[in-house]
Protein backbone atom coordinates (compact mmCIF):
# COMPACT_ATOMS: atom_id res chain seq x y z
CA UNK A 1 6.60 11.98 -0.11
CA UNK A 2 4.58 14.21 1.62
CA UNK A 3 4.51 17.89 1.40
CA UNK A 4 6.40 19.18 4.83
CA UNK A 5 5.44 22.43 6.60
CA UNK A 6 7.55 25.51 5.87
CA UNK A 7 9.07 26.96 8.69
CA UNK A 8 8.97 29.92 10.10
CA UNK A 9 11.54 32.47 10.38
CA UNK A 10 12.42 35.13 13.04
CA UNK A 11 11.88 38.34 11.96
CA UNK A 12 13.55 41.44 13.28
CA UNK A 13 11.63 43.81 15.25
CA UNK A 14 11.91 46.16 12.03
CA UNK A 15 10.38 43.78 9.80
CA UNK A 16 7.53 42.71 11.92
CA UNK A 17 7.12 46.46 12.48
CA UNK A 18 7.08 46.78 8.35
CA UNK A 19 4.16 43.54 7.77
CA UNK A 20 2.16 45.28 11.29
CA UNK A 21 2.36 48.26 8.99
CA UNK A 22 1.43 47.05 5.36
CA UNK A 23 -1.52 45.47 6.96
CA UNK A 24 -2.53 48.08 8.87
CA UNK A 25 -2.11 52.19 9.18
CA UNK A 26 -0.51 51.66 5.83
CA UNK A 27 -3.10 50.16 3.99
CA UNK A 28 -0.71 47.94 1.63
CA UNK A 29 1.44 50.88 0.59
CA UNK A 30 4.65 49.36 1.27
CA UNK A 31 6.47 52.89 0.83
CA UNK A 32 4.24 54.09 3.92
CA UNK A 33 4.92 50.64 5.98
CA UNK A 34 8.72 51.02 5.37
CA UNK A 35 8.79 54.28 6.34
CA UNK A 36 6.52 53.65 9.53
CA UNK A 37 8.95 50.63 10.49
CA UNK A 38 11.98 52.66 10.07
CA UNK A 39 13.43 51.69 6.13
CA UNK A 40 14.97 54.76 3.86
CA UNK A 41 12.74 55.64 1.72
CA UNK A 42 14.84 54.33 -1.49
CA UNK A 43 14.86 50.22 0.56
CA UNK A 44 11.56 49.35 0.71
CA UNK A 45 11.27 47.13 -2.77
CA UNK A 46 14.07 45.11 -0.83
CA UNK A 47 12.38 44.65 2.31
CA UNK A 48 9.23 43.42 0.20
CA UNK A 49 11.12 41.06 -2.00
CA UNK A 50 12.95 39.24 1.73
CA UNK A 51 9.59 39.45 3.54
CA UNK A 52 7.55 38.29 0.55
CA UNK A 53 6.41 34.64 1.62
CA UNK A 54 5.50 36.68 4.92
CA UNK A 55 3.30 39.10 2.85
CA UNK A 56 1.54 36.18 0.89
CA UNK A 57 1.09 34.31 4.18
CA UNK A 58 -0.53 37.51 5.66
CA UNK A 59 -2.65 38.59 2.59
CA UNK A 60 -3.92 35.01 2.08
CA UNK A 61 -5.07 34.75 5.92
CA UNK A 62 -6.61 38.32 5.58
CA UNK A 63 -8.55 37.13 2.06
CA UNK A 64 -9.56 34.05 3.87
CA UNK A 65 -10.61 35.74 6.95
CA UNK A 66 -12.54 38.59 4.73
CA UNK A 67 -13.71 36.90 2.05
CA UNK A 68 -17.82 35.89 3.27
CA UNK A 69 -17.87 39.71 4.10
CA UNK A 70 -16.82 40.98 0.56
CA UNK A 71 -18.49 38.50 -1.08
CA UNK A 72 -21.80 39.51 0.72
CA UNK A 73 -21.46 43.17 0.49
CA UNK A 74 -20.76 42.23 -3.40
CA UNK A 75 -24.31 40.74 -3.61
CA UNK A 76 -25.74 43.00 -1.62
CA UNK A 77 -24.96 45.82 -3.55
């Protein structure tokens, strides 16, 4: 059997708002992108464990998309 393509889930505007963050002005702090999106301070481990096949999908597109850079600026230095 082949393997089938996981589907994709709608997100509230609060946890798109949290990934936008942790990929962005928060620089993978995932305090900082729970506060940005709107979390307590105390709820962001739970928002990170029910958005984490989001945040693998996200960090393995940004390794793939960054990856000839860093390697080059590796060997370069």
């Amino acid at each position: 059997m082949l393997p089938t393509k996981k589907e994709t889930r709608e997100l509230t505007k609060q946890q798109e708002k949290f990934l936008e963050a942790l990929f962005g002005e928060a620089n993978g702090n995932p305090k900082q992108a729970g506060e940005i999106a709107g979390y307590s301070p105390s709820s962001y481990p739970k928002v990170v464990k029910s958005l984490k096949d989001e945040i693998l999908e996200r960090a393995e597109y940004s390794l793939a998309f960054n990856s000839a850079k860093a390697v080059k600026g590796l060997v370069n230095a």
